[in-house]
Each structure stands twice: as C-alpha cells, then as structure tokens.
N, C-alpha and C. Protein backbone atom coordinates (compact mmCIF):
# COMPACT_ATOMS: atom_id res chain seq x y z
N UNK A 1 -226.84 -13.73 174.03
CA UNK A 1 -226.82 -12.29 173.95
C UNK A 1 -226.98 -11.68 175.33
N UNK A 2 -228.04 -12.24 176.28
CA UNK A 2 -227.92 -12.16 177.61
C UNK A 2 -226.89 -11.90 178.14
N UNK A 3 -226.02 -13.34 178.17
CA UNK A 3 -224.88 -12.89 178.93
C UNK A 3 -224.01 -12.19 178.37
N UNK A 4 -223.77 -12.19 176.92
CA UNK A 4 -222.75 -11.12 176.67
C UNK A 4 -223.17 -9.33 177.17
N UNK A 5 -224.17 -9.18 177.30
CA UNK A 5 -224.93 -8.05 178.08
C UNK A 5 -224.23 -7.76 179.58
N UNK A 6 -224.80 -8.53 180.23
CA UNK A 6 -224.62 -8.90 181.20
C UNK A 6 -222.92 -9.92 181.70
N UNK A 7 -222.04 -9.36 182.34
CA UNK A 7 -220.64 -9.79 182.61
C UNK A 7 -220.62 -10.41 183.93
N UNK A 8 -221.92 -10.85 184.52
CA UNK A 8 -222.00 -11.25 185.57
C UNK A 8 -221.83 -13.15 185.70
N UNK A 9 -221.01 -13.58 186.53
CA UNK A 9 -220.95 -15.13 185.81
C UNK A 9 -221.36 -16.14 186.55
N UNK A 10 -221.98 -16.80 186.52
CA UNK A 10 -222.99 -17.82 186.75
C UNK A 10 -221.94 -19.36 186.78
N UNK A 11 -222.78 -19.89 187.64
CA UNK A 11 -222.02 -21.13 187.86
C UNK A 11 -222.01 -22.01 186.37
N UNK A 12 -223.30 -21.88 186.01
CA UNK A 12 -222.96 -22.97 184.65
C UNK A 12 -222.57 -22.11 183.15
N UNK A 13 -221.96 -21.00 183.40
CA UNK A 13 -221.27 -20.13 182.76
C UNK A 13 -219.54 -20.19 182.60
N UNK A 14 -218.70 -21.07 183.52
CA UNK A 14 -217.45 -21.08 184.03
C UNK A 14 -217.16 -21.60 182.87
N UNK A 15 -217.18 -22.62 181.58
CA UNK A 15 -216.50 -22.99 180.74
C UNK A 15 -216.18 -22.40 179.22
N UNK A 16 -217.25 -21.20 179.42
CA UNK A 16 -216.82 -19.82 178.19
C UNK A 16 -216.70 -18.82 178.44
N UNK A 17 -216.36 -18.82 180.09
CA UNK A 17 -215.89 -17.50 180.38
C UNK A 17 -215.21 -16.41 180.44
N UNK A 18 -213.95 -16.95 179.57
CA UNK A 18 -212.73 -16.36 178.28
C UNK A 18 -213.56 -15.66 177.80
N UNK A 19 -214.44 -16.68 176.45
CA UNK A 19 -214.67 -15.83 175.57
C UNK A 19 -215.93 -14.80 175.85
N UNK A 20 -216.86 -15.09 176.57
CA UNK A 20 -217.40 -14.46 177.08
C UNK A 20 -217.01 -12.98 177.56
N UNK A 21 -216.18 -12.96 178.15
CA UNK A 21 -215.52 -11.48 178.57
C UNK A 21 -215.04 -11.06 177.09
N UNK A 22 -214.50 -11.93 176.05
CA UNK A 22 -214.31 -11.18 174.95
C UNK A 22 -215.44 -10.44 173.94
N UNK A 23 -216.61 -11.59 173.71
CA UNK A 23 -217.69 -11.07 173.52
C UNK A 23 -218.27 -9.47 174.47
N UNK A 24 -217.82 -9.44 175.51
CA UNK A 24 -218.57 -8.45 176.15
C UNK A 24 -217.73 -7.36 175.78
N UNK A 25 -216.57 -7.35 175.88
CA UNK A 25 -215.58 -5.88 175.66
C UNK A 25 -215.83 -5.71 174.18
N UNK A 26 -215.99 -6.81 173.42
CA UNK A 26 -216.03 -6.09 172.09
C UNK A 26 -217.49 -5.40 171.67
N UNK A 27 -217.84 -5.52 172.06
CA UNK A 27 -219.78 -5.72 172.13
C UNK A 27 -219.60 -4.12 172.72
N UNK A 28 -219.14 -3.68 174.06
CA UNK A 28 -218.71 -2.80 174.54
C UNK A 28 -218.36 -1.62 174.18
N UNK A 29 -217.18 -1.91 173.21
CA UNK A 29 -216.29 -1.16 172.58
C UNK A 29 -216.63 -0.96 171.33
N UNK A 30 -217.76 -1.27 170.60
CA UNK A 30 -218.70 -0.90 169.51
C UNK A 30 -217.52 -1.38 168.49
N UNK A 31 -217.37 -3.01 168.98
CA UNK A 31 -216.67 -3.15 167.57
C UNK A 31 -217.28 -4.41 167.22
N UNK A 32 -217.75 -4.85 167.54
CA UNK A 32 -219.12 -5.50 166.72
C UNK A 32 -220.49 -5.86 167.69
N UNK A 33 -221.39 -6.14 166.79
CA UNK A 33 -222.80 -5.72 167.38
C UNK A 33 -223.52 -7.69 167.43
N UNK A 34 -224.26 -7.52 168.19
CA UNK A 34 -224.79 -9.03 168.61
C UNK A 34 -226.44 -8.74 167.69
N UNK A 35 -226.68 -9.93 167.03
CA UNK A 35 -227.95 -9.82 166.61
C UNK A 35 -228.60 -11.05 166.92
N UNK A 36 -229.70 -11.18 167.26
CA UNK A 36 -230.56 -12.62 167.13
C UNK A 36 -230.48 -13.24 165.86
N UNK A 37 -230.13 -14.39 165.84
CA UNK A 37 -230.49 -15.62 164.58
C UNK A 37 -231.30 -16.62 164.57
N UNK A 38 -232.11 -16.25 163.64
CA UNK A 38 -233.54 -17.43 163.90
C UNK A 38 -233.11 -19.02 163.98
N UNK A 39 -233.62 -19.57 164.51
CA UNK A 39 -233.60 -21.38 164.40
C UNK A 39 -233.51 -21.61 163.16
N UNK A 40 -233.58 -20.95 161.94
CA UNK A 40 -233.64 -21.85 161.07
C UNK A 40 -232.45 -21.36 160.31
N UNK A 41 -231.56 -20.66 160.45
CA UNK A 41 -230.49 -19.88 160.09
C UNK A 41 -229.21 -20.76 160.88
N UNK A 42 -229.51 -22.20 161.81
CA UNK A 42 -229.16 -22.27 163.05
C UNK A 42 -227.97 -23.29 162.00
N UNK A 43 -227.14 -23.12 161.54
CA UNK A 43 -226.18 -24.29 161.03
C UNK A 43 -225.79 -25.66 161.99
N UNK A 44 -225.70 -25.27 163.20
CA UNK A 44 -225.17 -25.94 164.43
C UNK A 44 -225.94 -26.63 164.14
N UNK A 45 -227.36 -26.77 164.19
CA UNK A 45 -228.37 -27.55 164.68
C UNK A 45 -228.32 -29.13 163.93
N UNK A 46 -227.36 -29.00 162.78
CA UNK A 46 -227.20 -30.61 162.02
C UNK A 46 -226.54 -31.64 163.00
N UNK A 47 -225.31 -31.16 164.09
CA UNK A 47 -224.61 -31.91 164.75
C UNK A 47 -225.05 -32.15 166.17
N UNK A 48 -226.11 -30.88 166.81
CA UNK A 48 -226.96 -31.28 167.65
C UNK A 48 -228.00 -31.89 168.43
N UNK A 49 -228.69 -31.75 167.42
CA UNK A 49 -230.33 -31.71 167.37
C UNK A 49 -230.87 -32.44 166.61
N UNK A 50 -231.88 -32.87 166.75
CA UNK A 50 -232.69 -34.10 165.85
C UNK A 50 -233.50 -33.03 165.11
N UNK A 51 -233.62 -33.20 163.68
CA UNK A 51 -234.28 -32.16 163.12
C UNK A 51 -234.90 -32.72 161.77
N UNK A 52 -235.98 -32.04 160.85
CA UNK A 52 -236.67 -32.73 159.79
C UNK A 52 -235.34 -33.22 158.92
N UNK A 53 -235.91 -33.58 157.92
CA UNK A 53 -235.21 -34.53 156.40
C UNK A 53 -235.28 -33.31 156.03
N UNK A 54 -236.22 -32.20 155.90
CA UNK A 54 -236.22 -31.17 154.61
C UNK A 54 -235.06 -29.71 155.29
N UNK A 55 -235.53 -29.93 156.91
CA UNK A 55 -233.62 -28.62 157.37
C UNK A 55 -232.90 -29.48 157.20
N UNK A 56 -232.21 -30.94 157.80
CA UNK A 56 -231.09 -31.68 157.03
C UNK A 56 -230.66 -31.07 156.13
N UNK A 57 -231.64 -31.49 154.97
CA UNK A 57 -230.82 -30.90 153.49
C UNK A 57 -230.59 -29.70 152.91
N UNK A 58 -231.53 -28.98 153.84
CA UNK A 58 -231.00 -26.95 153.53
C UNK A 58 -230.15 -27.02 154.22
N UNK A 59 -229.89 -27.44 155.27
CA UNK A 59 -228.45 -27.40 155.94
C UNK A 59 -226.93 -27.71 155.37
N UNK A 60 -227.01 -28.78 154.97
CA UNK A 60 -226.24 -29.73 153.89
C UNK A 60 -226.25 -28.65 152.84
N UNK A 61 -226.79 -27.97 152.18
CA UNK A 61 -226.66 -26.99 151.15
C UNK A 61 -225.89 -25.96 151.17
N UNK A 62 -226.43 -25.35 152.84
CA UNK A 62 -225.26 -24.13 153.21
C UNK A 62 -224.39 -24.56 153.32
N UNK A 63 -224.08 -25.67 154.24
CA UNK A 63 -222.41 -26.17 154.38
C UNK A 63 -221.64 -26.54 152.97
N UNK A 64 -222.34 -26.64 151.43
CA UNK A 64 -221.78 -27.41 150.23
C UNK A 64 -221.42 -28.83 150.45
N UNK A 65 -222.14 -29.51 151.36
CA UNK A 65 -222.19 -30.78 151.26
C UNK A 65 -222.79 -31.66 149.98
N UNK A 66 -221.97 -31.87 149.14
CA UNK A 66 -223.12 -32.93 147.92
C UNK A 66 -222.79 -34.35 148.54
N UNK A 67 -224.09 -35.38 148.25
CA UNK A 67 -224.38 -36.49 148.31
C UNK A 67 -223.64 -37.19 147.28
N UNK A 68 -223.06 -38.25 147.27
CA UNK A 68 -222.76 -38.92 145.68
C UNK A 68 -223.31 -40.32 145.84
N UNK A 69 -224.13 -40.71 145.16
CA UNK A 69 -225.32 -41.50 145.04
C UNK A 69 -224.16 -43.23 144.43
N UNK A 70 -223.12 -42.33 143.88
CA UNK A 70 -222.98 -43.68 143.08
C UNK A 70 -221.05 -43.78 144.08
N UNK A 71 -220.96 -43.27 145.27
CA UNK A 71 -220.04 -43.86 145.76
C UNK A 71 -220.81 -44.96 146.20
N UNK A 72 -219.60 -46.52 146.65
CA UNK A 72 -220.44 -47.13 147.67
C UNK A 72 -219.24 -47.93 148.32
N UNK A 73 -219.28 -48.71 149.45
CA UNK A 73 -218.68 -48.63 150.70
C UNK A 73 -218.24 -49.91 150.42
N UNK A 74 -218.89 -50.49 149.60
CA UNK A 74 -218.19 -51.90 149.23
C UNK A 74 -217.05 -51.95 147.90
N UNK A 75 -216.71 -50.82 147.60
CA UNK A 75 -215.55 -50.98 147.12
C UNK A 75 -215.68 -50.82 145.44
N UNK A 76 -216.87 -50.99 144.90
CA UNK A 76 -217.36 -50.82 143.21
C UNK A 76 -218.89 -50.10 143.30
C-alpha cells in the first residue's frame, strides 16, 4: 500500500514496476481503493509460508479444495 502511495521506485522495486504504476494511477484516479488485509485473510500464505495444520485447512476451504481419503497412488 506504501508503495502504491508513494510512485517513487526503489531498487528492489524494479520487477513490479508495470504494475505498480498501474496500481498507483488507478488508486489515483479513484477507481479503486487499497485496503489492508489481515494475515489471516492471507490466501497466498498456503504456497509461501510455513503455517499451522488448522490455517492449512481454512485455507484449503476458501480455495474448495476437498481431500479424498479413499483416492490412493497405488492404483486401487
């Protein structure tokens, strides 16, 4: 949210700096608004981050991931 604020660009800023300028003009141009999202709202965080067994599976929930208990890898 910082930097979309702020259009000033930073060395370790150079690889979203497209969208970045897009975020900022639109942000700008009051055509959509930036809000904070708590960590636990954080969907990303399944493919990132090491995180409990119990966000795992609220995570897995938002995405509609089901488990199927009775596939198995050996073939029956």
């Amino acid at each position: 949210m910082q930097l979309a604020a702020n259009p000033i660009m930073h060395s370790r800023t150079k690889h979203f700096e497209l969208d970045l300028h897009f975020v900022h003009d639109t942000t700008q141009q009051m055509q959509a608004q930036l809000i904070h999202l708590p960590a636990q709202f954080q969907i990303a965080d399944i493919l990132t981050k090491p995180i409990s067994e119990t966000t795992f599976f609220r995570i897995l929930d938002k995405l509609m991931v089901v488990i199927n208990p009775t596939i198995s890898l050996r073939g029956y």
